[in-house]
PDB file of N, CA and C in Angstrom:
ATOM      1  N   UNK A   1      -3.427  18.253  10.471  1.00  0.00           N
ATOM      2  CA  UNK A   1      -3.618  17.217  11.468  1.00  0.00           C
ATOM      3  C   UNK A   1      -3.664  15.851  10.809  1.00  0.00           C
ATOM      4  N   UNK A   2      -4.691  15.430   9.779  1.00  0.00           N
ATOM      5  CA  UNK A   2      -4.521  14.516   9.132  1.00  0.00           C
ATOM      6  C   UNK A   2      -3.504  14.277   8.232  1.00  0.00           C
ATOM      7  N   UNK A   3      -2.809  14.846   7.723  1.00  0.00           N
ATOM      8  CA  UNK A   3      -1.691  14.648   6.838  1.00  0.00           C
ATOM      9  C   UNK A   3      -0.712  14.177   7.630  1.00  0.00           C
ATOM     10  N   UNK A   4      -0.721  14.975   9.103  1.00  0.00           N
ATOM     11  CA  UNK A   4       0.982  14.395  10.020  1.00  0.00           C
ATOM     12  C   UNK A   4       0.377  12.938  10.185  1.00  0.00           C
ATOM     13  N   UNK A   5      -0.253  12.768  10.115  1.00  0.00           N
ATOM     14  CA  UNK A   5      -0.934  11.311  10.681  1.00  0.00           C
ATOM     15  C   UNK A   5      -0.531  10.923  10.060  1.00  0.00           C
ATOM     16  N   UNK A   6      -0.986  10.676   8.344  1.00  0.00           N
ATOM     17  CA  UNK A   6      -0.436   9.898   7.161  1.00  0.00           C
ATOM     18  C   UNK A   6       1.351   9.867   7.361  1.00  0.00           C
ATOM     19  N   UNK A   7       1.973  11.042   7.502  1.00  0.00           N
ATOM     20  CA  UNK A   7       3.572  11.183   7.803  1.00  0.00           C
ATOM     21  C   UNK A   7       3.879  10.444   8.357  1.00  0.00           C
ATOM     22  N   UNK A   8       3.172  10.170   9.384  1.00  0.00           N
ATOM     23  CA  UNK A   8       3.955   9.549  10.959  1.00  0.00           C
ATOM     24  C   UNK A   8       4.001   8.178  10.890  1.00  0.00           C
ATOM     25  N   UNK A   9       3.150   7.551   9.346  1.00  0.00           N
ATOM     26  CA  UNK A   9       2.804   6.013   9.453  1.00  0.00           C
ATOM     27  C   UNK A   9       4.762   5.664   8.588  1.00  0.00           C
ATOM     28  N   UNK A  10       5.355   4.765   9.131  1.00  0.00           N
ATOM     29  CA  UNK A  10       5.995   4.046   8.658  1.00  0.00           C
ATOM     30  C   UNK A  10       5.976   2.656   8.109  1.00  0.00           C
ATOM     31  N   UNK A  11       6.476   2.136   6.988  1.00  0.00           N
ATOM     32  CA  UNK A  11       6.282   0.904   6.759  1.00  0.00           C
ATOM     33  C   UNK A  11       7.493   0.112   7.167  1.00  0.00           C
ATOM     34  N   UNK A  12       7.067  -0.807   8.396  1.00  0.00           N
ATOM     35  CA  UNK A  12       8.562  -1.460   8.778  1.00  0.00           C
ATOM     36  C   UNK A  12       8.246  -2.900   8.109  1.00  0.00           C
ATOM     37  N   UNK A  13       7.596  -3.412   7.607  1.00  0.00           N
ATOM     38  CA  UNK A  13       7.402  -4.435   7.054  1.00  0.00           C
ATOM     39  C   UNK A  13       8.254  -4.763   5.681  1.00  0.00           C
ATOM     40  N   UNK A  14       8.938  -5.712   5.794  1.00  0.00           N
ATOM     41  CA  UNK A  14      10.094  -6.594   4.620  1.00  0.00           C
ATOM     42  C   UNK A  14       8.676  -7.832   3.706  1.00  0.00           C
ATOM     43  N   UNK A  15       9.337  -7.825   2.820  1.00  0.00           N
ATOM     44  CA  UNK A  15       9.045  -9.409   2.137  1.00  0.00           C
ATOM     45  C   UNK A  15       8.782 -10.411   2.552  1.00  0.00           C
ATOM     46  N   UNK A  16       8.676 -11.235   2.454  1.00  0.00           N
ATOM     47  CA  UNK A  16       9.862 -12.918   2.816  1.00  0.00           C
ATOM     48  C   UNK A  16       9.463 -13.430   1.353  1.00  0.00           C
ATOM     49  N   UNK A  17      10.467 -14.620   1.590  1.00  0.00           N
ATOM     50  CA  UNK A  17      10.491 -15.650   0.425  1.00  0.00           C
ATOM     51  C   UNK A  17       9.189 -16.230  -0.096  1.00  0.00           C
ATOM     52  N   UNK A  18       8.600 -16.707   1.029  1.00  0.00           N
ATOM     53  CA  UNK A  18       7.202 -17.136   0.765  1.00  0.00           C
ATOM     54  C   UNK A  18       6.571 -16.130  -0.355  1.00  0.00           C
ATOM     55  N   UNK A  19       5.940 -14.815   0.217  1.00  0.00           N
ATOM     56  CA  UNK A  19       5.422 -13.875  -0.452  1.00  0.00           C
ATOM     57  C   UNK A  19       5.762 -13.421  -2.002  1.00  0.00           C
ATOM     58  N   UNK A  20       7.332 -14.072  -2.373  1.00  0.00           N
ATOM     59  CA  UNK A  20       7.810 -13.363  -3.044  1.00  0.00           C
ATOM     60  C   UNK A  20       7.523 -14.435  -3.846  1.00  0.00           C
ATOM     61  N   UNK A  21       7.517 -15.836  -3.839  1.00  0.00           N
ATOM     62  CA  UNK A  21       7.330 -17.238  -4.357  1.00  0.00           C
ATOM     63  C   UNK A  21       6.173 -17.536  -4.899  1.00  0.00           C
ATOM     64  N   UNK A  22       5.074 -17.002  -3.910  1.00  0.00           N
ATOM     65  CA  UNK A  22       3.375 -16.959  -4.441  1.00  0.00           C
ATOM     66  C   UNK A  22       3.317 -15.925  -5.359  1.00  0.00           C
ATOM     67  N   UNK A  23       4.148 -14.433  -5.540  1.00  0.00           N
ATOM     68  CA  UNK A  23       4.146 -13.735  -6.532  1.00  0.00           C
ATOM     69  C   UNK A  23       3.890 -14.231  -7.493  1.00  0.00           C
ATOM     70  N   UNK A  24       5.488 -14.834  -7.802  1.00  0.00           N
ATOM     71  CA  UNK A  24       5.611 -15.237  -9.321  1.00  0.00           C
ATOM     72  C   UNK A  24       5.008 -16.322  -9.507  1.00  0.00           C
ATOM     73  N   UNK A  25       4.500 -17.491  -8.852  1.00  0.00           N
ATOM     74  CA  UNK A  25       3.817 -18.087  -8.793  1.00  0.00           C
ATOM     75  C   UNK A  25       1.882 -17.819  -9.792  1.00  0.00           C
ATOM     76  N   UNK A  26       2.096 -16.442  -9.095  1.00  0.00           N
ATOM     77  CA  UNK A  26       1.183 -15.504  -9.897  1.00  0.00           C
ATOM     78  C   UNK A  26       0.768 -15.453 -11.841  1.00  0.00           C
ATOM     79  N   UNK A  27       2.185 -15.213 -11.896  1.00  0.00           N
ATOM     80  CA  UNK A  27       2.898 -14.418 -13.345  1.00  0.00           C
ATOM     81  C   UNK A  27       2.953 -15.954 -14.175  1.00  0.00           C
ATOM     82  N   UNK A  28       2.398 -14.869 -15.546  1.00  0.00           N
ATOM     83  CA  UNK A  28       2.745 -16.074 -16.653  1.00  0.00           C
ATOM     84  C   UNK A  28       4.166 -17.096 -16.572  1.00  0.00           C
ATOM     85  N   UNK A  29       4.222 -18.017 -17.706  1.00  0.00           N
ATOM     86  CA  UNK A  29       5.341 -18.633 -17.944  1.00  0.00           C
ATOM     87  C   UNK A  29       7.106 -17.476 -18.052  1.00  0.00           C
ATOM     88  N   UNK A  30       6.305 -16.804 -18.771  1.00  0.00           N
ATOM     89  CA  UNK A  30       7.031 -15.611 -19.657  1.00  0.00           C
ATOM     90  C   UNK A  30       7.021 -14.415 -18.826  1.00  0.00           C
ATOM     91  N   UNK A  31       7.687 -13.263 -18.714  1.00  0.00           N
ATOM     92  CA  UNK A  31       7.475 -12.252 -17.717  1.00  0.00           C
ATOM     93  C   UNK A  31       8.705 -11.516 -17.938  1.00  0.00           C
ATOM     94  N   UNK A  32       8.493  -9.805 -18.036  1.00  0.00           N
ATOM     95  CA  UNK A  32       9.564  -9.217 -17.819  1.00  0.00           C
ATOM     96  C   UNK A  32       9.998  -9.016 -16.203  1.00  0.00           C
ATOM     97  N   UNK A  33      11.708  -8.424 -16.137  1.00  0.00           N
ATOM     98  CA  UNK A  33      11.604  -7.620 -14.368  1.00  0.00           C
ATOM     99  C   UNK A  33      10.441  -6.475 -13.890  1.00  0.00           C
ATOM    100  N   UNK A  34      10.414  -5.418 -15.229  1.00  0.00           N
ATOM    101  CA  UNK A  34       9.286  -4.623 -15.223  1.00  0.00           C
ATOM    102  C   UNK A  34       8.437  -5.208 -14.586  1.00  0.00           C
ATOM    103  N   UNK A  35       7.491  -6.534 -14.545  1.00  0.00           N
ATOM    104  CA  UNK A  35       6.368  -6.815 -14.588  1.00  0.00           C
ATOM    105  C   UNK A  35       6.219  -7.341 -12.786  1.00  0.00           C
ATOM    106  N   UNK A  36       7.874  -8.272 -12.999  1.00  0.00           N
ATOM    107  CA  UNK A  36       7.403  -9.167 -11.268  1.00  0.00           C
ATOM    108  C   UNK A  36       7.951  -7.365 -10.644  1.00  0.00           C
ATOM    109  N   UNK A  37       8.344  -6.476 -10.489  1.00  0.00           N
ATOM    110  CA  UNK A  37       8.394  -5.626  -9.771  1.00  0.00           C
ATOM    111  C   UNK A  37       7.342  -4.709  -9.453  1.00  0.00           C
ATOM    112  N   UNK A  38       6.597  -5.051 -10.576  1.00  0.00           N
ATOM    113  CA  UNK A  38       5.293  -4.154 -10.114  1.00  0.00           C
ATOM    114  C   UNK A  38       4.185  -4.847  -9.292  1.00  0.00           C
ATOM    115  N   UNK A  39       4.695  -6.066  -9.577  1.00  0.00           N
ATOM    116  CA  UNK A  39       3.812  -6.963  -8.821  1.00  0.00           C
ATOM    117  C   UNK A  39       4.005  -6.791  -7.885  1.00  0.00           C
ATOM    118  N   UNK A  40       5.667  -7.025  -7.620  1.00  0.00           N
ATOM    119  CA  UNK A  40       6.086  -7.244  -5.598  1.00  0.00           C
ATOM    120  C   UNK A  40       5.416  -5.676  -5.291  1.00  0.00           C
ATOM    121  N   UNK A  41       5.457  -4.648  -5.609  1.00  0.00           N
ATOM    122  CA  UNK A  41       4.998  -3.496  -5.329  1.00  0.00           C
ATOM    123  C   UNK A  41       3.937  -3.496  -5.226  1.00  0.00           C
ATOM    124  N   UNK A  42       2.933  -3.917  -5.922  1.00  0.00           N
ATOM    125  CA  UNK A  42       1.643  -3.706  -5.584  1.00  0.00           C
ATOM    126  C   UNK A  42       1.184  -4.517  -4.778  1.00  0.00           C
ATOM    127  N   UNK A  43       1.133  -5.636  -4.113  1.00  0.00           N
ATOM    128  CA  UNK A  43       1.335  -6.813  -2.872  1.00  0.00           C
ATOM    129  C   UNK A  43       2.082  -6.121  -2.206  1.00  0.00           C
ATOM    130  N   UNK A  44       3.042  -5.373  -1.524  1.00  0.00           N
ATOM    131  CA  UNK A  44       3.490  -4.816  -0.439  1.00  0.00           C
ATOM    132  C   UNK A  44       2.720  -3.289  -0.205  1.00  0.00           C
ATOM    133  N   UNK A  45       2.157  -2.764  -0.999  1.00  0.00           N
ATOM    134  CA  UNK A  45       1.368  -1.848  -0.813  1.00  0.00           C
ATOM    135  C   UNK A  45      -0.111  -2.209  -0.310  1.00  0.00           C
ATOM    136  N   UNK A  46      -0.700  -3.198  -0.953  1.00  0.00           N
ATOM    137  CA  UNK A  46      -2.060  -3.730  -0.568  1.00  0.00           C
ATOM    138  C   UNK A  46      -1.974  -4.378   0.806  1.00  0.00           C
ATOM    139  N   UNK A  47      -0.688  -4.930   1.411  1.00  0.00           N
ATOM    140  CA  UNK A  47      -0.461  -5.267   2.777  1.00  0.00           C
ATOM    141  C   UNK A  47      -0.192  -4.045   3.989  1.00  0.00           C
ATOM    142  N   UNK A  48       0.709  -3.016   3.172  1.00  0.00           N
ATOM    143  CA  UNK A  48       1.023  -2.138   4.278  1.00  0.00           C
ATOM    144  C   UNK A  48      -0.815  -1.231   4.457  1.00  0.00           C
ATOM    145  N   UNK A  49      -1.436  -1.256   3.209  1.00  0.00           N
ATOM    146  CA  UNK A  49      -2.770  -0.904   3.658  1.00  0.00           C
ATOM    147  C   UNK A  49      -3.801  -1.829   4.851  1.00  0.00           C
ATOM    148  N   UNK A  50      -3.887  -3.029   4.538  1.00  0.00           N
ATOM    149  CA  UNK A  50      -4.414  -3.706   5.341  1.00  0.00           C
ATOM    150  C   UNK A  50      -3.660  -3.762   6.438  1.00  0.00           C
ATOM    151  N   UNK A  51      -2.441  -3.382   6.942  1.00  0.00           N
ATOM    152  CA  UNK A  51      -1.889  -3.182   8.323  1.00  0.00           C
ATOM    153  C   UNK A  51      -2.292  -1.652   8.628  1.00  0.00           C
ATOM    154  N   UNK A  52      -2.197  -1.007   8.189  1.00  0.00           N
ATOM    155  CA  UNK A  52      -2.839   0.643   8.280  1.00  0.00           C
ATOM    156  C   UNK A  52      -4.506   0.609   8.595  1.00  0.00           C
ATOM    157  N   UNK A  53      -4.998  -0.092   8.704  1.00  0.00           N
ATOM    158  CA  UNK A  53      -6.277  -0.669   8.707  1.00  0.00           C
ATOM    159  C   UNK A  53      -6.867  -1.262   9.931  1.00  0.00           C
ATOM    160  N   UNK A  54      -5.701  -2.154   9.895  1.00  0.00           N
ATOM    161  CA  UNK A  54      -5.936  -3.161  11.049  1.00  0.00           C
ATOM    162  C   UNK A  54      -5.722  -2.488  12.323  1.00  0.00           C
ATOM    163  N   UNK A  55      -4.330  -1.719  12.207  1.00  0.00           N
ATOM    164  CA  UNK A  55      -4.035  -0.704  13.444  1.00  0.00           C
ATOM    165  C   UNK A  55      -4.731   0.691  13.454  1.00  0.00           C
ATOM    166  N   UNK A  56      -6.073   0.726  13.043  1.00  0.00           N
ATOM    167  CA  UNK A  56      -7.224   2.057  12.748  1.00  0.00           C
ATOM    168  C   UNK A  56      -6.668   3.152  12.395  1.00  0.00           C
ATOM    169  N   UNK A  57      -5.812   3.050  11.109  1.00  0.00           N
ATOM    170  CA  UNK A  57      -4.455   4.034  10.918  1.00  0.00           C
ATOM    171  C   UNK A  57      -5.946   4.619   9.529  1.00  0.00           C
ATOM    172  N   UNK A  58      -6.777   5.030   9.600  1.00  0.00           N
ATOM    173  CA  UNK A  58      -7.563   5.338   8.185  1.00  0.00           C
ATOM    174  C   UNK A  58      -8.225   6.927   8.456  1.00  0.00           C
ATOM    175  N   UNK A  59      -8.487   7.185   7.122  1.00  0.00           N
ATOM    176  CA  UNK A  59      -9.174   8.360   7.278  1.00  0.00           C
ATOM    177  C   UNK A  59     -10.762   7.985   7.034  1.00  0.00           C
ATOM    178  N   UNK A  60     -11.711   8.504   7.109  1.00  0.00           N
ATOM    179  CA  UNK A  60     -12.748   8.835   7.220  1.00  0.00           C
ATOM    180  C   UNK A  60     -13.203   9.112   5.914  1.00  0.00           C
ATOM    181  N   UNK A  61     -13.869   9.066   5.075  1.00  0.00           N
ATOM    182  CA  UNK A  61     -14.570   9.604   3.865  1.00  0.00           C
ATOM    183  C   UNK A  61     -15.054  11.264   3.954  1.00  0.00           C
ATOM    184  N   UNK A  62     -15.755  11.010   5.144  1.00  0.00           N
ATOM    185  CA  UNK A  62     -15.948  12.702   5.447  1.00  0.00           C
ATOM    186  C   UNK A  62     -14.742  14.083   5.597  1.00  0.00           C
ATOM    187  N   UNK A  63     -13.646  13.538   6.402  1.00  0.00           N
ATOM    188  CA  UNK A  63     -12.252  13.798   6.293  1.00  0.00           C
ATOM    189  C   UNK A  63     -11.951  14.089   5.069  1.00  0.00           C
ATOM    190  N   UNK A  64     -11.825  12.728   3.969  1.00  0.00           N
ATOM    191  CA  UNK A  64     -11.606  12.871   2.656  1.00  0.00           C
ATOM    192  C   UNK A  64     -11.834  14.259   2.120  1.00  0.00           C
ATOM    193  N   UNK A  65     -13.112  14.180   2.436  1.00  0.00           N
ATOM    194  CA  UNK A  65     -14.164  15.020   1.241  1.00  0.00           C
ATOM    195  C   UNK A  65     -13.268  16.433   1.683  1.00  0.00           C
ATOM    196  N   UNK A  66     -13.592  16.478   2.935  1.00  0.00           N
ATOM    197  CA  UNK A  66     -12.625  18.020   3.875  1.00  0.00           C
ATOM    198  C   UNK A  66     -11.637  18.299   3.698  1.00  0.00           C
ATOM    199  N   UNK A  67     -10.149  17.115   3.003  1.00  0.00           N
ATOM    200  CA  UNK A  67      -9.126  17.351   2.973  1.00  0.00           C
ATOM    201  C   UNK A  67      -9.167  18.036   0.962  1.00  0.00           C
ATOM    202  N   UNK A  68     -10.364  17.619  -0.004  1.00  0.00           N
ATOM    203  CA  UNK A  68     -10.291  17.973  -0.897  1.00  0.00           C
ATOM    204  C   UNK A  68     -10.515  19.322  -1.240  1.00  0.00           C
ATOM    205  N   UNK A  69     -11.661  19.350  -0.236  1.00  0.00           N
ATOM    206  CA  UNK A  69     -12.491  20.806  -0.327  1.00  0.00           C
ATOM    207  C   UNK A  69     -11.345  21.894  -0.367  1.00  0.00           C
ATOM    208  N   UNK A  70     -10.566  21.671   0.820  1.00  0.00           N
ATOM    209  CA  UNK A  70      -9.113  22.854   1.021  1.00  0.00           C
ATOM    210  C   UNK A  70      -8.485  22.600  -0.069  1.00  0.00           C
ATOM    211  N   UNK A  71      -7.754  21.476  -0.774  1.00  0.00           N
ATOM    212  CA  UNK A  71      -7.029  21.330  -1.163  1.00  0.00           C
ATOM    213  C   UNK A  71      -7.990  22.354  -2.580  1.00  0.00           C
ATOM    214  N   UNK A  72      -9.099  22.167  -3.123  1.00  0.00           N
ATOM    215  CA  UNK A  72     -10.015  22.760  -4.481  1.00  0.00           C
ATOM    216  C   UNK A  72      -9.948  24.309  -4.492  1.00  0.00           C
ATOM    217  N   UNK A  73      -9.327  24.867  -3.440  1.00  0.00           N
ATOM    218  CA  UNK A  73      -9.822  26.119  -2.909  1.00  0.00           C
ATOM    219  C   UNK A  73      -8.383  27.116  -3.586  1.00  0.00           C
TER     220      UNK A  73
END
């Protein structure tokens, strides 16, 4: 039940320029691609969470604990 939930979430959310500008904006003088890509990745992940959030898309801690217990077994 909780897992189709997690399934069913899509991320329709893009970039924009802005976002991508304050990135590197971020990043030293110096910088590999390695580096701004993990960045843009980790900023589009920390957003699609706070939209998963915002739309009460979350699990529960107690859930958590329940989805480990099976999974330990």
């Amino acid at each position: 039940m909780i897992l189709n939930y997690i399934d069913s979430y899509k991320n329709d959310t893009m970039l924009t320029k802005t976002q991508v500008n304050n990135t590197i904006k971020t990043l030293p003088d110096s910088f590999t691609i390695d580096e701004l890509i993990e960045q843009l990745i980790f900023m589009e992940k920390v957003d699609e969470g706070y939209q998963q959030s915002e739309a009460g898309k979350v699990i529960s801690n107690e859930d958590v604990k329940l989805m480990i217990d099976k999974w330990s077994k």
